[in-house]
N, C-alpha and C. Protein backbone atom coordinates (compact mmCIF):
# COMPACT_ATOMS: atom_id res chain seq x y z
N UNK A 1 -65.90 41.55 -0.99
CA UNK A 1 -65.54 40.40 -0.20
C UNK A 1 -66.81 39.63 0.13
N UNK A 2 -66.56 38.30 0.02
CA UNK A 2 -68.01 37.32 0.39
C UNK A 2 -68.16 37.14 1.40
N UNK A 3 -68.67 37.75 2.49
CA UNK A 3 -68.19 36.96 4.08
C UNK A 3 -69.37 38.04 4.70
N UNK A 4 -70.49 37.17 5.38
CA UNK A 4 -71.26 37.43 6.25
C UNK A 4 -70.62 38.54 7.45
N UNK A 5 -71.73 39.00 8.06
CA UNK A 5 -70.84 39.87 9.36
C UNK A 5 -71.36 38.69 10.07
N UNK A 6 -70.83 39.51 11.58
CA UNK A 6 -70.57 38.29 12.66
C UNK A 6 -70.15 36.93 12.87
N UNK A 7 -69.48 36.73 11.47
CA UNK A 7 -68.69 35.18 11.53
C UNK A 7 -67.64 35.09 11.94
N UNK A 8 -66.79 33.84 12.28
CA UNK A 8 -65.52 34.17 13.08
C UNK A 8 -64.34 34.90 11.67
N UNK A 9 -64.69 34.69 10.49
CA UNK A 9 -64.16 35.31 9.64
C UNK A 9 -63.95 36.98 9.63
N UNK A 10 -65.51 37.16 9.70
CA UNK A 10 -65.44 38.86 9.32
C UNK A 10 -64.94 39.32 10.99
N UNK A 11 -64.59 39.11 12.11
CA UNK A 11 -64.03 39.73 13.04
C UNK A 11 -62.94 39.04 13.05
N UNK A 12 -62.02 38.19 12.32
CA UNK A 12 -60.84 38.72 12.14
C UNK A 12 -60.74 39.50 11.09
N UNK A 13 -61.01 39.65 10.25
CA UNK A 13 -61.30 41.01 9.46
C UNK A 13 -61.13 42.26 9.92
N UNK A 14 -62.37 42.44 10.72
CA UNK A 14 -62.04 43.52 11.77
C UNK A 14 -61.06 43.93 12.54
N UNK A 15 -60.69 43.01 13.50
CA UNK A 15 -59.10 43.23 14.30
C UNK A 15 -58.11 43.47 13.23
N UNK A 16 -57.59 42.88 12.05
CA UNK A 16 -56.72 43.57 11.26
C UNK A 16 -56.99 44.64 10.64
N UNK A 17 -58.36 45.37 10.70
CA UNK A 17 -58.57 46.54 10.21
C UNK A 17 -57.76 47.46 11.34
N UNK A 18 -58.48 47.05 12.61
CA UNK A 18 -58.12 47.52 13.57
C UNK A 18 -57.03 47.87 14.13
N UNK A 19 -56.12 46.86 13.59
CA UNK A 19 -55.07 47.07 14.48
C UNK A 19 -54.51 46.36 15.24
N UNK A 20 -55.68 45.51 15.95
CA UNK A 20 -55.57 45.01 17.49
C UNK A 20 -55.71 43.15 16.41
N UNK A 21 -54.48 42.23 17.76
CA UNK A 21 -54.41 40.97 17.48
C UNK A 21 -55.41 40.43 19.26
N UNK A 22 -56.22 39.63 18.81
CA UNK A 22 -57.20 39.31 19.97
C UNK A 22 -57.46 37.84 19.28
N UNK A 23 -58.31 37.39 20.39
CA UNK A 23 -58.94 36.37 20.17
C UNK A 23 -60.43 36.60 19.60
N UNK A 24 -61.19 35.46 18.51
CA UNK A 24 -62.41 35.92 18.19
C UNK A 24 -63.23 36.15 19.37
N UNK A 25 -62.90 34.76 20.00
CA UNK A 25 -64.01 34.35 21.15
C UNK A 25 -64.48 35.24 22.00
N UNK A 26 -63.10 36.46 22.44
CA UNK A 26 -63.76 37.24 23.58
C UNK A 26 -64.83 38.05 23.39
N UNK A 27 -65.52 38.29 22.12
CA UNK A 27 -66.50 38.90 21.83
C UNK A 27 -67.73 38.79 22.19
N UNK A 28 -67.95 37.71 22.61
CA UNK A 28 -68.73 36.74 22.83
C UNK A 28 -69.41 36.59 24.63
N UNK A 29 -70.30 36.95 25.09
CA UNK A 29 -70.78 36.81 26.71
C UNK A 29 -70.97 35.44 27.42
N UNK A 30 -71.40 34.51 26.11
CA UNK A 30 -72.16 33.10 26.88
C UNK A 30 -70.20 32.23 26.48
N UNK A 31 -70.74 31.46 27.50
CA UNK A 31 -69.53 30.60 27.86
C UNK A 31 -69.07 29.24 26.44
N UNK A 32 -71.18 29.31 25.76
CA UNK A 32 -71.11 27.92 24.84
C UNK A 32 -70.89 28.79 23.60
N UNK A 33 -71.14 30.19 23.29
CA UNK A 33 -70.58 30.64 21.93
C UNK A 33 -68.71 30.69 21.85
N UNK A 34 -68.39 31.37 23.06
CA UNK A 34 -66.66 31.62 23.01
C UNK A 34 -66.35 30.13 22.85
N UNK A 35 -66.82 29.37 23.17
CA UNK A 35 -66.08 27.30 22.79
C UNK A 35 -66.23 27.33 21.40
N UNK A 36 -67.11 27.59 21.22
CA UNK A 36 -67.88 27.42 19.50
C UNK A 36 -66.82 28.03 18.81
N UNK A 37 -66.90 29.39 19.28
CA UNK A 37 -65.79 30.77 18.59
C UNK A 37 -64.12 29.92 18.34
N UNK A 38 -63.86 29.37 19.44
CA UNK A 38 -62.04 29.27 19.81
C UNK A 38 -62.37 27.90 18.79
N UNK A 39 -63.22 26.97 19.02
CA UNK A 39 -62.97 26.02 17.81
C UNK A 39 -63.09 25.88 16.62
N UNK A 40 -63.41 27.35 16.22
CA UNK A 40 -63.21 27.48 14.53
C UNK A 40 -62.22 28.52 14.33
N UNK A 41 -61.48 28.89 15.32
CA UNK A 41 -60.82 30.04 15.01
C UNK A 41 -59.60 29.86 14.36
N UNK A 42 -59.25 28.27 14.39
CA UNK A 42 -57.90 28.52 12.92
C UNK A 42 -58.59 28.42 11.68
N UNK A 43 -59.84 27.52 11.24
CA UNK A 43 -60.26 27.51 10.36
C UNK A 43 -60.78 29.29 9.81
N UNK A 44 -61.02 30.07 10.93
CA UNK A 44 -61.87 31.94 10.84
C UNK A 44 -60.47 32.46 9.63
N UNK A 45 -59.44 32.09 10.54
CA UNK A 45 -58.02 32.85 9.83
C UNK A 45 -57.88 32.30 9.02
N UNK A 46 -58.05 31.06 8.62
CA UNK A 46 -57.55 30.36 6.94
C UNK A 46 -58.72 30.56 6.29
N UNK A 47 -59.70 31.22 6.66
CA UNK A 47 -60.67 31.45 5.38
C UNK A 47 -60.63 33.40 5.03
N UNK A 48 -60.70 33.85 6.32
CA UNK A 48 -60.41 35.20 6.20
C UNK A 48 -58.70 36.07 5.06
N UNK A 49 -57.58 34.53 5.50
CA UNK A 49 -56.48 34.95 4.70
C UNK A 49 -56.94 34.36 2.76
N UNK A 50 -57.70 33.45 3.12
CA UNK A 50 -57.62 33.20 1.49
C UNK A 50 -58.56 34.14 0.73
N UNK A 51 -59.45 34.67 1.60
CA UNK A 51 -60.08 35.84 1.03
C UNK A 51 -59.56 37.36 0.65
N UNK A 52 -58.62 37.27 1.57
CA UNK A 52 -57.25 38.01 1.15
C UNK A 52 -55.94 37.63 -0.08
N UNK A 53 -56.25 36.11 -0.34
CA UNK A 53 -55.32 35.49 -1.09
C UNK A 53 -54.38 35.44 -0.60
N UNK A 54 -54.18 34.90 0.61
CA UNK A 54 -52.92 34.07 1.33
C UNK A 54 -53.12 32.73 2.36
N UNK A 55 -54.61 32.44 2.01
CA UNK A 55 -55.12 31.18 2.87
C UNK A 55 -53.82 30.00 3.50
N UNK A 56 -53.46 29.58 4.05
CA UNK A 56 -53.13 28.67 4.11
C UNK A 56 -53.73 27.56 5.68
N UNK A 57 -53.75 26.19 5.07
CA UNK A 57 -54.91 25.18 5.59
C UNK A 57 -54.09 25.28 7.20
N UNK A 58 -55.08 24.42 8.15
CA UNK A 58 -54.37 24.63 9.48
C UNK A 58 -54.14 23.46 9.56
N UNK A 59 -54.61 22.45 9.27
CA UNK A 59 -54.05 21.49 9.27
C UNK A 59 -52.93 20.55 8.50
N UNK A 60 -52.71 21.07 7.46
CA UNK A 60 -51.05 20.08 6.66
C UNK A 60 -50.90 21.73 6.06
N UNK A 61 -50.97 22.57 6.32
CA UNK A 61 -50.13 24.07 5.87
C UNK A 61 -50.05 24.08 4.59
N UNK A 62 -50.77 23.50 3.50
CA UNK A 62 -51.05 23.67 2.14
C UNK A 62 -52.07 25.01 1.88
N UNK A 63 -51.64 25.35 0.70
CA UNK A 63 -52.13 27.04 0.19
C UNK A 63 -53.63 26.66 -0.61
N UNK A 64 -53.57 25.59 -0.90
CA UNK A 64 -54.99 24.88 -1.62
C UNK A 64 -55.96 24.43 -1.10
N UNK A 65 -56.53 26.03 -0.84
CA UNK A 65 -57.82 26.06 -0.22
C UNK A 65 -59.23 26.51 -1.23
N UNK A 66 -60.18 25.53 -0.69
CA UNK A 66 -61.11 26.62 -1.75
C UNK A 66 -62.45 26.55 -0.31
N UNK A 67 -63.74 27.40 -0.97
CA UNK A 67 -64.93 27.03 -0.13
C UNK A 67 -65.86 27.67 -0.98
N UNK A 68 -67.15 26.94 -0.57
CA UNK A 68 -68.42 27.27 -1.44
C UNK A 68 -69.63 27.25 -0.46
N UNK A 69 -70.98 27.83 -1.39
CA UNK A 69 -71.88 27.34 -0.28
C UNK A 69 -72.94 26.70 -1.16
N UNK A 70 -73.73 25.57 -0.72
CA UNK A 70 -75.15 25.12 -1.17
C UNK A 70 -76.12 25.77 -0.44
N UNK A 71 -77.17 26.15 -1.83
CA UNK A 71 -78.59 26.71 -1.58
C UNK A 71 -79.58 25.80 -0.72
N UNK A 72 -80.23 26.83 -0.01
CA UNK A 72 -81.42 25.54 0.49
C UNK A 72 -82.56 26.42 0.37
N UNK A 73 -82.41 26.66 -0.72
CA UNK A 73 -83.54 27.77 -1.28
C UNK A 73 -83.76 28.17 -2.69
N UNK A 74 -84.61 28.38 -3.65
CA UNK A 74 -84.43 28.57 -5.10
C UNK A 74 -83.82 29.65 -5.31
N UNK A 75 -83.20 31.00 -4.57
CA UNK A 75 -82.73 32.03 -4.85
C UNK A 75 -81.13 31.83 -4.55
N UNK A 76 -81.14 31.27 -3.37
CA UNK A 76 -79.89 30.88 -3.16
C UNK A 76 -79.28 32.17 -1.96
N UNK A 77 -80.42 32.79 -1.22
CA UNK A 77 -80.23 33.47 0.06
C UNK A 77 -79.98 33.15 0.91
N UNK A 78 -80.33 31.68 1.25
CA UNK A 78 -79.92 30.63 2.64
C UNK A 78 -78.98 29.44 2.10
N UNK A 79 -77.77 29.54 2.39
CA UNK A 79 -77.42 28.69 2.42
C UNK A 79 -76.72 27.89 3.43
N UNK A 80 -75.89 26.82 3.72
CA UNK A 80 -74.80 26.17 4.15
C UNK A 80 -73.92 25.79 3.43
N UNK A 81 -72.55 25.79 3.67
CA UNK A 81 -71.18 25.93 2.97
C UNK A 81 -69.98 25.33 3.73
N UNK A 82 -68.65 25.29 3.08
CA UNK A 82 -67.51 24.98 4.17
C UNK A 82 -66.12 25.80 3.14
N UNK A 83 -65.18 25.36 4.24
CA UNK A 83 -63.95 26.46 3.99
C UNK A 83 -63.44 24.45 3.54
N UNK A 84 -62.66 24.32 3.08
CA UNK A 84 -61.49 22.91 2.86
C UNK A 84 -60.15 23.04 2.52
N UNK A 85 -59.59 22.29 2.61
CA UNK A 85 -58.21 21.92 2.25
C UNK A 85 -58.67 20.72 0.85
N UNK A 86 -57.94 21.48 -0.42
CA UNK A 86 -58.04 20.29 -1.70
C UNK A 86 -56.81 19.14 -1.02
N UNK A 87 -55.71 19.06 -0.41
CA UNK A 87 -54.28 18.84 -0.08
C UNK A 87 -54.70 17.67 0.88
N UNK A 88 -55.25 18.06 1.78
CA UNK A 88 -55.16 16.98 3.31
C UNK A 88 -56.67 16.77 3.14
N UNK A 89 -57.73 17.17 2.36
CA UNK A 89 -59.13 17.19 2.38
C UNK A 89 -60.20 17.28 4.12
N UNK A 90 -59.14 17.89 4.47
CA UNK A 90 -60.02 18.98 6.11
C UNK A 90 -60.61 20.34 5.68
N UNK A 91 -61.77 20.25 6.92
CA UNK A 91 -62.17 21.83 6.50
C UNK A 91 -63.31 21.56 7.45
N UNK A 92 -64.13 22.87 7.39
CA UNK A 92 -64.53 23.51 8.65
C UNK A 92 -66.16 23.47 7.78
N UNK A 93 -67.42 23.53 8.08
CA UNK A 93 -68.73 22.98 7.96
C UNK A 93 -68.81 24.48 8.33
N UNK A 94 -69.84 25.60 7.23
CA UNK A 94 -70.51 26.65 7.38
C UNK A 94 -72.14 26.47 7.43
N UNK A 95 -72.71 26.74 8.43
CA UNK A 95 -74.05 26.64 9.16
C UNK A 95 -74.72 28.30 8.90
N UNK A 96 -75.86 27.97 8.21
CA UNK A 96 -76.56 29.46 8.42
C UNK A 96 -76.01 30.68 7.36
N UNK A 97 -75.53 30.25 6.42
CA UNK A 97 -74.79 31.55 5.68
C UNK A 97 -75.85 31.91 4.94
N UNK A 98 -75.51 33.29 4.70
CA UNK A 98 -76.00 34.26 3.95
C UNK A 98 -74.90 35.18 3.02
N UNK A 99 -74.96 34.09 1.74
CA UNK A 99 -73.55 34.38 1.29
C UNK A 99 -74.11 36.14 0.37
N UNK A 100 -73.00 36.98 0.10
CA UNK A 100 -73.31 38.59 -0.34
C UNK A 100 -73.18 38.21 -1.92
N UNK A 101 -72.63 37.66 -2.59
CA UNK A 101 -72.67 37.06 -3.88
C UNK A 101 -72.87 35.75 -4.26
N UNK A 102 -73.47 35.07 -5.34
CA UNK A 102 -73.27 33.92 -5.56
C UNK A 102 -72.67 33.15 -6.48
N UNK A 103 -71.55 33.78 -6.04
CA UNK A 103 -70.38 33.58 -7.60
C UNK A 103 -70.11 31.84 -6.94
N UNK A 104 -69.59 31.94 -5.49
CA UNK A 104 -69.57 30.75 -5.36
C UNK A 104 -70.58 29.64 -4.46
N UNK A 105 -71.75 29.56 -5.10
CA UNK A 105 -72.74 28.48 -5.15
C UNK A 105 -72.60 27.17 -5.99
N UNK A 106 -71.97 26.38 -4.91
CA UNK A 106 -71.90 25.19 -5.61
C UNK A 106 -73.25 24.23 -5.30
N UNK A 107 -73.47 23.06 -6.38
CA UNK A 107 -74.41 21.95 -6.14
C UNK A 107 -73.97 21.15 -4.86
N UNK A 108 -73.22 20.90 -4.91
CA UNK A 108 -72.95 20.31 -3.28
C UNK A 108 -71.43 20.38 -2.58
N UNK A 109 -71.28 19.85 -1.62
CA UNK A 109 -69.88 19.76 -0.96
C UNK A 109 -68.99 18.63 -1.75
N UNK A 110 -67.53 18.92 -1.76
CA UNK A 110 -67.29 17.79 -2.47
C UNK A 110 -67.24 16.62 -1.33
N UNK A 111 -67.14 15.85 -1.92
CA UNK A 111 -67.04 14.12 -0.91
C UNK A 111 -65.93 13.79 -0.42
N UNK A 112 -65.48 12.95 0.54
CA UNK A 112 -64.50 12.69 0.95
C UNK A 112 -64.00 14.07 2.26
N UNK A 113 -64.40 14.87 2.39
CA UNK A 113 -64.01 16.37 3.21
C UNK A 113 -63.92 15.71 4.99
N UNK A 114 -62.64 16.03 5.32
CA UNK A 114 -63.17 15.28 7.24
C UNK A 114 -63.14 16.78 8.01
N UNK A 115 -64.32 17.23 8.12
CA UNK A 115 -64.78 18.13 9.20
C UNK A 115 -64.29 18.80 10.67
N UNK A 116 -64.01 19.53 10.84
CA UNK A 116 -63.55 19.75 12.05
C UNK A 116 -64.65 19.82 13.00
């Protein structure tokens, strides 16, 4: 699986390992990460289910999701990335990744994408 730890992805990951249905955010002590946390947290579950192969977008409920990340580095260890909708072209802006493979390293984001 491609997915950093501590993203709002890999702890829903976790809780369905677990067992337990929670919120990402409560994980979280400072008041400005749990905001951060709760406002990506439908985008956490539509990237965590398509990594499962059942994504579906949160915003127009289309299954045609993809996401990638761009290098900002010649190895391609640092990057930034996003989760999207091909359908309604929404999606969620990945900051700071450290993707575990680079099967999906793309040259850039596609255009047109409106950000959450």
């Amino acid at each position: 699986m491609d997915i950093k730890k501590n993203t709002p992805a890999s702890f829903v990951l976790w809780e369905r390992k677990q067992g337990v249905q929670g919120i990402v955010g409560e994980v979280y002590t400072e008041e400005t990460e749990a905001v951060k946390m709760l406002k990506s947290l439908k985008w956490a579950y539509a990237h965590a289910d398509m990594l499962e192969g059942k994504g579906t977008c949160p915003k127009c409920k289309s299954h045609n999701l993809d996401y990638g990340y761009v290098a900002l580095d010649n190895n391609g260890n640092d990057c930034y990335g996003a989760i999207w909708c091909n359908d309604c072209l929404h999606g969620y802006y990945l900051s700071r990744v450290k993707p575990k493979s680079k099967d999906k390293l793309i040259g850039k984001l596609p255009a047109g994408i409106k950000f959450s």
